[in-house]
N, C-alpha and C. Protein backbone atom coordinates (compact mmCIF):
# COMPACT_ATOMS: atom_id res chain seq x y z
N UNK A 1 0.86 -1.17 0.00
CA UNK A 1 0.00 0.00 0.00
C UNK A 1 0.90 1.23 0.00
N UNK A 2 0.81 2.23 -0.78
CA UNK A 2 1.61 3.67 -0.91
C UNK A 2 1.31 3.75 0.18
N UNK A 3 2.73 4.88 0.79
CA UNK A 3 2.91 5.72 1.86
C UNK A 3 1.71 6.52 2.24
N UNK A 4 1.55 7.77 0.94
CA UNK A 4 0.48 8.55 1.10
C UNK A 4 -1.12 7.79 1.73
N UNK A 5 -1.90 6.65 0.46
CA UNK A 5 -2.91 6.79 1.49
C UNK A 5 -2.73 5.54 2.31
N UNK A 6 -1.73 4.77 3.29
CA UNK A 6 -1.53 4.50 4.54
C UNK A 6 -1.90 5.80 5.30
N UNK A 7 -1.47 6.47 5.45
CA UNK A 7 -1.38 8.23 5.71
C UNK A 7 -3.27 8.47 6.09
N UNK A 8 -3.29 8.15 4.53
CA UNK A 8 -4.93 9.01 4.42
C UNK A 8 -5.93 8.19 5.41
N UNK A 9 -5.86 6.85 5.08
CA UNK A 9 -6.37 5.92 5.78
C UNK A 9 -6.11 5.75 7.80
N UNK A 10 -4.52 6.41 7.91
CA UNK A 10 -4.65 6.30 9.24
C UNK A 10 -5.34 7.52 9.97
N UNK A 11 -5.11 8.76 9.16
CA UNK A 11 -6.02 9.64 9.77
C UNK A 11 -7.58 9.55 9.37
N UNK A 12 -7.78 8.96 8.80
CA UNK A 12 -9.17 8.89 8.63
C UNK A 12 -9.61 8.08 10.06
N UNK A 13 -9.09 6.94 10.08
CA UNK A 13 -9.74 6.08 10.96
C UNK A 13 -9.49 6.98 12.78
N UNK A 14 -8.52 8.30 12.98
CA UNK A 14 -8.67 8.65 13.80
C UNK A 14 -9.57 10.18 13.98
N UNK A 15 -9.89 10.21 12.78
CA UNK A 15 -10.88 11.33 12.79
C UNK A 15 -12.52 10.94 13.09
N UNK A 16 -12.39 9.47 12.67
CA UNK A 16 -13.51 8.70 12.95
C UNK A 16 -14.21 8.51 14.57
N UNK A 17 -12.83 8.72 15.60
CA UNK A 17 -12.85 8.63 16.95
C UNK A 17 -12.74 9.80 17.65
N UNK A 18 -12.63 10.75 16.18
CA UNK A 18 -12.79 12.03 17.39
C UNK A 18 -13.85 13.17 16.75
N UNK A 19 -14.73 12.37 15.84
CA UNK A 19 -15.74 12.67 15.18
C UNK A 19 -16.59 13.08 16.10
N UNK A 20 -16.77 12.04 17.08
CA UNK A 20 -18.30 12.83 18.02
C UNK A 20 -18.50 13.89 19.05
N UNK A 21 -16.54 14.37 18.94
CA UNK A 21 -16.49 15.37 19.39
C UNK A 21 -16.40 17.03 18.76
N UNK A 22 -17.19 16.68 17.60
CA UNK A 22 -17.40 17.60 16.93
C UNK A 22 -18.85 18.09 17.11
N UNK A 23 -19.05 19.20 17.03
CA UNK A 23 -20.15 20.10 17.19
C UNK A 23 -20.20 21.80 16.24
N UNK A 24 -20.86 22.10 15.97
CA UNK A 24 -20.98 23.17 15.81
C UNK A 24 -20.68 24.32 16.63
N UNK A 25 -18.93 24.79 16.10
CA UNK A 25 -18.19 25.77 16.93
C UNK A 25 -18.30 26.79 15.93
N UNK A 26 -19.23 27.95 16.96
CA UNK A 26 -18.81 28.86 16.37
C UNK A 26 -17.46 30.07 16.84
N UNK A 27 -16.49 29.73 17.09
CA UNK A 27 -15.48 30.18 17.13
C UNK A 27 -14.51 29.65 16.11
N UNK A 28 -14.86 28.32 15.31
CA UNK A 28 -13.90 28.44 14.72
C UNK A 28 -14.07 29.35 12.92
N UNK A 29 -12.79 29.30 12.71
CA UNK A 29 -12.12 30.35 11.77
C UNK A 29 -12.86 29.84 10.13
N UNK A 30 -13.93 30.09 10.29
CA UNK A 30 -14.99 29.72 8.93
C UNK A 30 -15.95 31.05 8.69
N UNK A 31 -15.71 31.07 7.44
CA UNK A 31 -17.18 32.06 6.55
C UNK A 31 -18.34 30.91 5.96
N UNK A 32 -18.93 31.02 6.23
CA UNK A 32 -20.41 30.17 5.50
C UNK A 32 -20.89 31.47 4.74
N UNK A 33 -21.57 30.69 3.64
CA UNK A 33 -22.47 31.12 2.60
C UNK A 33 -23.67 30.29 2.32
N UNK A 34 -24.50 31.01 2.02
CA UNK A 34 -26.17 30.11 1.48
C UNK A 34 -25.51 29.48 -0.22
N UNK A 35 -26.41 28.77 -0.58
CA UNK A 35 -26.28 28.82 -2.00
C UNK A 35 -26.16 29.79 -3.27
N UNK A 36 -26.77 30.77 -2.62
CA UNK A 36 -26.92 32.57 -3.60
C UNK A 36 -25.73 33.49 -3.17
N UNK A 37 -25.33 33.72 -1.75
CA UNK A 37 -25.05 34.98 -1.17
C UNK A 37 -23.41 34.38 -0.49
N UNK A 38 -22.59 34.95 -1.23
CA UNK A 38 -21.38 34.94 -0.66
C UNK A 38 -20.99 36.16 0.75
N UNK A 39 -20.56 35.05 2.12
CA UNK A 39 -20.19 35.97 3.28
C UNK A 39 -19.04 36.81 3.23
N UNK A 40 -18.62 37.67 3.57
CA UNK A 40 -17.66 38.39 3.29
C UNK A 40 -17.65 39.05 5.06
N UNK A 41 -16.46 39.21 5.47
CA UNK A 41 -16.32 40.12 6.58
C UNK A 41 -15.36 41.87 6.40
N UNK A 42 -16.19 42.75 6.02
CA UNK A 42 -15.84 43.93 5.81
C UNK A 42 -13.99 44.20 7.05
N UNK A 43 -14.20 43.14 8.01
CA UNK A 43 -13.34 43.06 8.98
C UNK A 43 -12.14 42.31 8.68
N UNK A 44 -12.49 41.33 7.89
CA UNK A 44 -11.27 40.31 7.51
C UNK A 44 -9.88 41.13 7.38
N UNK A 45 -8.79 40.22 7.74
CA UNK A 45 -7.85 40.57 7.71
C UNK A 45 -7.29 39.91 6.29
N UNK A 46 -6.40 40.13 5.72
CA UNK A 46 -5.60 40.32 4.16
C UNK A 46 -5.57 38.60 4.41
N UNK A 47 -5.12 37.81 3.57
CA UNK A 47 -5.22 36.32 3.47
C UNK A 47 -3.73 36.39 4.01
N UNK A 48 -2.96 35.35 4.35
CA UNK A 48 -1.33 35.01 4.92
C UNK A 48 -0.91 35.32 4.07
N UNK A 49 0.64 35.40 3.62
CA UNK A 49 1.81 34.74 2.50
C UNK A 49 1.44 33.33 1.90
N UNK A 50 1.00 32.56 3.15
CA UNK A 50 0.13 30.79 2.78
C UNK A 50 -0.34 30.94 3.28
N UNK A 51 -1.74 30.13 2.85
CA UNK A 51 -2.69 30.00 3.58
C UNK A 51 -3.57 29.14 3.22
N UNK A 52 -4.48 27.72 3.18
CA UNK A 52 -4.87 27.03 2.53
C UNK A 52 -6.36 27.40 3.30
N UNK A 53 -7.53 27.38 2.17
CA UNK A 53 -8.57 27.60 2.35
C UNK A 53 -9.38 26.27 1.21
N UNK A 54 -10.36 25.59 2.50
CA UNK A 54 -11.22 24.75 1.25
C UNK A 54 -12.33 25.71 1.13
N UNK A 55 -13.00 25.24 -0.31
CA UNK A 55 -14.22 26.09 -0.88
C UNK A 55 -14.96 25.05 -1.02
N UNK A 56 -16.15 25.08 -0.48
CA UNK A 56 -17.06 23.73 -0.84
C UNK A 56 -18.31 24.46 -1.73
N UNK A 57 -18.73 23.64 -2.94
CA UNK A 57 -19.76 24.68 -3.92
C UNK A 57 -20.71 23.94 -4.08
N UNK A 58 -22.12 23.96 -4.12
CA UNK A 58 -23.21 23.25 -4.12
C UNK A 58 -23.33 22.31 -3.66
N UNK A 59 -22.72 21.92 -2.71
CA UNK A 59 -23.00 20.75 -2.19
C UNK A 59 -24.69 20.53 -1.75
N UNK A 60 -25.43 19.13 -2.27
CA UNK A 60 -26.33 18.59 -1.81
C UNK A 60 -26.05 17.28 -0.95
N UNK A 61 -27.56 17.09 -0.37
CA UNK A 61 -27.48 15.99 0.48
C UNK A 61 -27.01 15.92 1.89
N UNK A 62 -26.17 16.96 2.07
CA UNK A 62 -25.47 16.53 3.23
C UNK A 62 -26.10 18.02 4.61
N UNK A 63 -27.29 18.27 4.15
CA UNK A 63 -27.54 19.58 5.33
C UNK A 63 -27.67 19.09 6.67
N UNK A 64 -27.41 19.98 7.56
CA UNK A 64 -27.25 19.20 8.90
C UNK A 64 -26.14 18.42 9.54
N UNK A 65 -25.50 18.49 8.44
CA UNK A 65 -23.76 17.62 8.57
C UNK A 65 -22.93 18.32 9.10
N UNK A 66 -21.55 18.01 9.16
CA UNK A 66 -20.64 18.68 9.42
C UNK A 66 -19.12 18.03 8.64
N UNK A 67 -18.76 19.41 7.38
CA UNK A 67 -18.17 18.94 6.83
C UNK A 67 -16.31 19.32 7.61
N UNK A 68 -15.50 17.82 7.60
CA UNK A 68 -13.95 18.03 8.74
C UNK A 68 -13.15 17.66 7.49
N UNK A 69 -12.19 18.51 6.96
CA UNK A 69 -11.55 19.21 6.10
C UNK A 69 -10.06 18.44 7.41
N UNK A 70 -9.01 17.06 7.00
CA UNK A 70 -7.67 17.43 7.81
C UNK A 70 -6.90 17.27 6.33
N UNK A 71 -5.87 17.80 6.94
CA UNK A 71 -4.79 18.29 5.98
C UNK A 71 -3.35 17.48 6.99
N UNK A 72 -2.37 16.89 6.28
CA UNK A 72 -1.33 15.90 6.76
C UNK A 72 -0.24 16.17 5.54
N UNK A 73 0.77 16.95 6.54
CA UNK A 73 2.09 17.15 5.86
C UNK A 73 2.69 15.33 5.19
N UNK A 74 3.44 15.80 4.20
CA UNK A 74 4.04 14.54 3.41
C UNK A 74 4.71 13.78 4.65
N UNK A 75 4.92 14.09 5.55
CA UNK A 75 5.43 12.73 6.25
C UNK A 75 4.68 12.49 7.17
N UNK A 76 3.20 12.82 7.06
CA UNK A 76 2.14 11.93 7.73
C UNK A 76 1.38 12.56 9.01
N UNK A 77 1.99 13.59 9.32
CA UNK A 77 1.13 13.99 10.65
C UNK A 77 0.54 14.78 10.10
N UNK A 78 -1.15 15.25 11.28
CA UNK A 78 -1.42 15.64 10.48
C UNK A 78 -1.32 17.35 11.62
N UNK A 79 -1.91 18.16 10.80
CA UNK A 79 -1.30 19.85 10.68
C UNK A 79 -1.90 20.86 10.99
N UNK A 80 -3.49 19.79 10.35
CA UNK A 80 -4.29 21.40 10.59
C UNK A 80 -5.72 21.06 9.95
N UNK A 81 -6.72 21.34 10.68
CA UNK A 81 -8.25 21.32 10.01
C UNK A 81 -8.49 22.37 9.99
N UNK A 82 -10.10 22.07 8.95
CA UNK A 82 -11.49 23.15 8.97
C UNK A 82 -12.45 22.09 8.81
N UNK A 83 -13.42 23.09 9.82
CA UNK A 83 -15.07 22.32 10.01
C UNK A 83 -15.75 23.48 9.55
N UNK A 84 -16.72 22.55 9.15
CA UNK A 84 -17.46 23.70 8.20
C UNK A 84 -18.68 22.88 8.36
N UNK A 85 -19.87 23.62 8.98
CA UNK A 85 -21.44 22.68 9.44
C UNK A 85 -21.85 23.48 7.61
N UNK A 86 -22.71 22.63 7.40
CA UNK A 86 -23.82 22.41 6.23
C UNK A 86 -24.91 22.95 6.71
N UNK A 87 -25.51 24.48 6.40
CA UNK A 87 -26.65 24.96 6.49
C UNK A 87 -27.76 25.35 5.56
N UNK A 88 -27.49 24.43 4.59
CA UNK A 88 -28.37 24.52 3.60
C UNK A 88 -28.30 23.26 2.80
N UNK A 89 -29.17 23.03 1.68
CA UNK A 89 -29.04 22.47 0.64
C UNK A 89 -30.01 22.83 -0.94
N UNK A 90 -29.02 23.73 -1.52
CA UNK A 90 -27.36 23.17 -1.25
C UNK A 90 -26.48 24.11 -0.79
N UNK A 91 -25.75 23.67 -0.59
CA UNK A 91 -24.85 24.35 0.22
C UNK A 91 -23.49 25.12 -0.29
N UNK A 92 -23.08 25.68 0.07
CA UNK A 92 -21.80 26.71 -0.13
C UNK A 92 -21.17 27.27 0.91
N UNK A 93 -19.44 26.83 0.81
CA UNK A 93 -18.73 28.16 2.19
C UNK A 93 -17.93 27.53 1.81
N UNK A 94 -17.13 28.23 2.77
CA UNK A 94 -15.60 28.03 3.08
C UNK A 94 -15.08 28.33 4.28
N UNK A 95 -13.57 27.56 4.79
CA UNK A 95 -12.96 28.28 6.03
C UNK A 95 -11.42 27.78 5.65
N UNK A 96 -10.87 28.49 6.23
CA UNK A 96 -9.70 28.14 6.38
C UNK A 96 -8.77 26.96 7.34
N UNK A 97 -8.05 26.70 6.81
CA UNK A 97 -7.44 25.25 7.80
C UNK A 97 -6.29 25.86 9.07
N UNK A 98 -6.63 25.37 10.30
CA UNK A 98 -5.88 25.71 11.09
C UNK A 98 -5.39 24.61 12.15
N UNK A 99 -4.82 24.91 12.95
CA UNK A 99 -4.28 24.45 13.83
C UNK A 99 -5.79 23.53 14.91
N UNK A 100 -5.78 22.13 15.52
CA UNK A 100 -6.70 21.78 16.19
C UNK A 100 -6.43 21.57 17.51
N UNK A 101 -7.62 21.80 18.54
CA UNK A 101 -6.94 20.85 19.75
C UNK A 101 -7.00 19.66 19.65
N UNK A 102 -5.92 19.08 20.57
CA UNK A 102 -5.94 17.80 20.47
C UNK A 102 -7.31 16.83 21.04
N UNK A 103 -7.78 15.94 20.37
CA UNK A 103 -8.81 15.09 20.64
C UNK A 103 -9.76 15.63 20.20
N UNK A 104 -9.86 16.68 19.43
CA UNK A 104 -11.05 17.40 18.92
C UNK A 104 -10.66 18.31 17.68
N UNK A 105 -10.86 17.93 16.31
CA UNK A 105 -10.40 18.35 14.95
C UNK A 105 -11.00 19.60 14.92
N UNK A 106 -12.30 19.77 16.06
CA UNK A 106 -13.33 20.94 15.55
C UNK A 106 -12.71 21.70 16.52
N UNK A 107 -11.95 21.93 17.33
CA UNK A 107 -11.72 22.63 18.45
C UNK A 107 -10.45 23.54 17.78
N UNK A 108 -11.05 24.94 17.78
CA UNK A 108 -9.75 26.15 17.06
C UNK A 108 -9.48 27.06 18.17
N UNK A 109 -9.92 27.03 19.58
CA UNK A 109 -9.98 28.01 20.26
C UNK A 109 -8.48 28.31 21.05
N UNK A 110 -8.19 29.55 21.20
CA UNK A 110 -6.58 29.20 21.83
C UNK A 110 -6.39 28.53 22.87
N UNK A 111 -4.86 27.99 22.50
CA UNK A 111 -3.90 28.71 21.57
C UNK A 111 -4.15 27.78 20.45
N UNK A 112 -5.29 27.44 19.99
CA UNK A 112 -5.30 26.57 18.68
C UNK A 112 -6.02 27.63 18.11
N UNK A 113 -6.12 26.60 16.26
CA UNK A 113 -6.75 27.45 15.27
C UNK A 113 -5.74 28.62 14.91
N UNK A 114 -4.04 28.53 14.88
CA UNK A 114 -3.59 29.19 14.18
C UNK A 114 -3.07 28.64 12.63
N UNK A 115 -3.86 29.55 11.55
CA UNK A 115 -3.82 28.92 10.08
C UNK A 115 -2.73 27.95 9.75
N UNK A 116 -3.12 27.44 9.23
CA UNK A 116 -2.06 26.69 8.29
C UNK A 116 -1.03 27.34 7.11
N UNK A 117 0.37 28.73 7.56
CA UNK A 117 0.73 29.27 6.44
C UNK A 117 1.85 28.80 6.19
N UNK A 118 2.16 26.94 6.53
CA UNK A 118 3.78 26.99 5.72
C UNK A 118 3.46 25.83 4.37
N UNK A 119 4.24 26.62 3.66
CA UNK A 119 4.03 26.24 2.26
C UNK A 119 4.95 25.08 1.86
N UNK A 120 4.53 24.25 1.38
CA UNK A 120 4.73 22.77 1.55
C UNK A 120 3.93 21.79 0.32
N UNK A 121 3.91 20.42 0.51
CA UNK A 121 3.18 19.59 -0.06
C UNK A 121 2.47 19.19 0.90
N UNK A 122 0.59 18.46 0.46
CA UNK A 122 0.26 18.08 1.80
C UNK A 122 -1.03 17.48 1.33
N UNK A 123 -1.57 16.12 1.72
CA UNK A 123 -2.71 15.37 1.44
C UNK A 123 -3.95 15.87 2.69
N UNK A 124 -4.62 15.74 2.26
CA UNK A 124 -5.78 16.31 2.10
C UNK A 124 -7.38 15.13 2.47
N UNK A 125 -8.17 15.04 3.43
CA UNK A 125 -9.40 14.38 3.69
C UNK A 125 -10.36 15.26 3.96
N UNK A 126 -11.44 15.05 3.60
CA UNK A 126 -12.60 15.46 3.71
C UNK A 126 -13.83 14.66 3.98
N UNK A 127 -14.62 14.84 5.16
CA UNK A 127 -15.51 13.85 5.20
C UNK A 127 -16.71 14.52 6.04
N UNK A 128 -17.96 14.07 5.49
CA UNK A 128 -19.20 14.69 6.40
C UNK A 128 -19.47 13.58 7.46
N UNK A 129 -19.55 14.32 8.37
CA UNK A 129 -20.84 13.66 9.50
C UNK A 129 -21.49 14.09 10.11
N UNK A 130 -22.28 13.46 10.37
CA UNK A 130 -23.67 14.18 11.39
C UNK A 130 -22.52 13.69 12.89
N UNK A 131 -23.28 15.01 13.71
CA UNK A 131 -22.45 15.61 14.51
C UNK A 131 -23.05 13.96 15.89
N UNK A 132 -22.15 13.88 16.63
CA UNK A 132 -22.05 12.70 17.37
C UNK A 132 -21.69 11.25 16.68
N UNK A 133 -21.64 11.28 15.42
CA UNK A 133 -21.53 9.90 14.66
C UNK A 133 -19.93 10.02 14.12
N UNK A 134 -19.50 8.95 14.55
CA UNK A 134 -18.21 8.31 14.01
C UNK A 134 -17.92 8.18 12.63
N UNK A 135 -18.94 8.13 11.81
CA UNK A 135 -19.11 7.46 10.63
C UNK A 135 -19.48 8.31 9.44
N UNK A 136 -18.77 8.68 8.61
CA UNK A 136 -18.67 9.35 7.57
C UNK A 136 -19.39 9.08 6.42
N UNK A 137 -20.05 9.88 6.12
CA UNK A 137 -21.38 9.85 5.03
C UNK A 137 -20.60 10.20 3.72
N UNK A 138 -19.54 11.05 3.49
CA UNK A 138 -19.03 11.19 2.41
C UNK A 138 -17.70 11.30 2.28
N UNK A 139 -16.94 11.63 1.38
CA UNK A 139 -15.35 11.81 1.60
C UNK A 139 -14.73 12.24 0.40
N UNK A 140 -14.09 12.86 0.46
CA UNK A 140 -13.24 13.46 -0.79
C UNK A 140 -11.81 13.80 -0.66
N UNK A 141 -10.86 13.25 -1.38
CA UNK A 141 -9.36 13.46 -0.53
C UNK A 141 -8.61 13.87 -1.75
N UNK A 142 -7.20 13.87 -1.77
CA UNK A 142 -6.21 14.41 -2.69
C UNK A 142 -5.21 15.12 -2.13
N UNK A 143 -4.24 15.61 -2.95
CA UNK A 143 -3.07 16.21 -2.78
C UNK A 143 -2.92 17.90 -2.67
N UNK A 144 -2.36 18.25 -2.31
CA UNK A 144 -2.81 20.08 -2.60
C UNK A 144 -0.90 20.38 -2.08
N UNK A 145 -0.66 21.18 -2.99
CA UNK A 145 0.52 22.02 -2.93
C UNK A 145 0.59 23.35 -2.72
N UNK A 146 1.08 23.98 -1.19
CA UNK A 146 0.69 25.42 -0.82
C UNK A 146 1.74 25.84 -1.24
N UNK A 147 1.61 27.06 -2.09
CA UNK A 147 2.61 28.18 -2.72
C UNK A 147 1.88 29.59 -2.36
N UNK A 148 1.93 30.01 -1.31
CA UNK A 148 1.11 31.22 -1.72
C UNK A 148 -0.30 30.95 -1.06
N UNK A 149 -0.76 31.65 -1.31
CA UNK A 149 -2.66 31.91 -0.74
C UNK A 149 -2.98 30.74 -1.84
N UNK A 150 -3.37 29.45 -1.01
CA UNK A 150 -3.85 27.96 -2.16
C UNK A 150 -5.54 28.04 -1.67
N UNK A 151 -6.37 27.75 -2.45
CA UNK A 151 -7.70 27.42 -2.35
C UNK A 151 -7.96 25.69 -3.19
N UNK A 152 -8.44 24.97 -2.13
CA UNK A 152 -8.81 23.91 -2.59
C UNK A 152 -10.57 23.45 -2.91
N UNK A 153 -11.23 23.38 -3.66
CA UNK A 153 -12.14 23.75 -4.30
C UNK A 153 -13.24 21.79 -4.31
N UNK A 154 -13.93 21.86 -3.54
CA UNK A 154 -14.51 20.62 -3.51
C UNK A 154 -16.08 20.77 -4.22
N UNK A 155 -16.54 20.23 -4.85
CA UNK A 155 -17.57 20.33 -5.33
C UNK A 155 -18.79 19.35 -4.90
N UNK A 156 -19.85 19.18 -5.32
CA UNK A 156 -20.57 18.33 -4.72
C UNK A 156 -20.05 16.63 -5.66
N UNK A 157 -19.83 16.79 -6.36
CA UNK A 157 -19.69 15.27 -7.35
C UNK A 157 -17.91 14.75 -6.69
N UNK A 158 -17.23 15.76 -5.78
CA UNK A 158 -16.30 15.05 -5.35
C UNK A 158 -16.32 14.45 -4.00
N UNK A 159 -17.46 14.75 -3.36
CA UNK A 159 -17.93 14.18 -2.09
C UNK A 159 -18.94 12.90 -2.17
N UNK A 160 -18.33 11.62 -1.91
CA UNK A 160 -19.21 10.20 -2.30
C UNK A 160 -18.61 9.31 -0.92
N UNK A 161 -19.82 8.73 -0.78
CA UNK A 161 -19.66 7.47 0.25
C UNK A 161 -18.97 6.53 -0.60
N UNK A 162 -18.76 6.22 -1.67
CA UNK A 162 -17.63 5.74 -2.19
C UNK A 162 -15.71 5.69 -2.02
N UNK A 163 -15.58 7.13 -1.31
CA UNK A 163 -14.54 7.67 -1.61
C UNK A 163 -14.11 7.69 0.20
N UNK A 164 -15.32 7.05 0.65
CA UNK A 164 -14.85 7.29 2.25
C UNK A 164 -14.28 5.43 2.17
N UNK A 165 -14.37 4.76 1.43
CA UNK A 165 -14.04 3.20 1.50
C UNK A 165 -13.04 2.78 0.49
N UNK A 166 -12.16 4.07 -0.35
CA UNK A 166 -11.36 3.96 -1.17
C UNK A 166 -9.98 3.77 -0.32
């Protein structure tokens, strides 16, 4: 089995155990959008030098979920999430990936949740769940190379219960 998804596969199966400690935080470092209306904070500060941001775009099916975005430097640990709850369908947002507490991927509050700005190579999971459940309804993974302000761009046809058993 490749290095990489050994990798993908071992953090998956521990995101799986620290899945039900996810909830809907609103402290962490996310903009949501409806399907029509992009959020914007007149307040935002300028994006990093790096900075990796997922964009999730129409997503259906999954409202009420909670989509956990980890990100795992090439030699396997992993670095840095974004949770992003599903308030619509369909759905649209984004947040940026940051720093987690430990035992809890959704937890950004300090001294966690500082972004993810070193620029690097770095694999990439994505998976919904309804909030208390271990068990991942969808999944979408891959590679992403930060140079700069990177946006990784998930769509609804790349999120499949298929792709959580790949």
């Amino acid at each position: 089995m490749p290095r990489t998804r050994r990798h993908l596969l071992a953090t998956f199966a521990v995101l799986m155990l620290v899945a039900a400690a996810c909830g809907d935080d609103d402290a962490a470092t996310t903009t949501t959008a409806s399907a029509t209306t992009a959020a914007t904070s007149p307040t935002t500060a300028p994006p990093a030098s790096a900075e990796l941001r997922f964009t999730f775009e129409g997503i259906t099916g999954l409202q009420d979920k909670i989509l956990v975005g980890s990100v795992m430097s090439s030699t396997g640990p992993l670095v840095g999430t974004v949770c992003i709850p599903v308030t619509s369908d369909p759905f649209s947002g984004s947040g940026v990936v940051a720093t987690p507490a430990p035992n809890n991927p959704c937890g950004h509050d300090a001294p966690y949740g500082v972004p993810l700005t070193t620029e690097g190579a770095y694999t990439y999971l994505v998976a919904a769940y309804t909030g208390g459940s271990q068990t991942a309804e969808a999944c979408a993974f891959g590679e992403v190379t930060v140079d700069g302000p990177t946006e990784v761009v998930i769509a609804a046809a790349d999120l499949t219960a298929d792709n959580c058993n790949a």
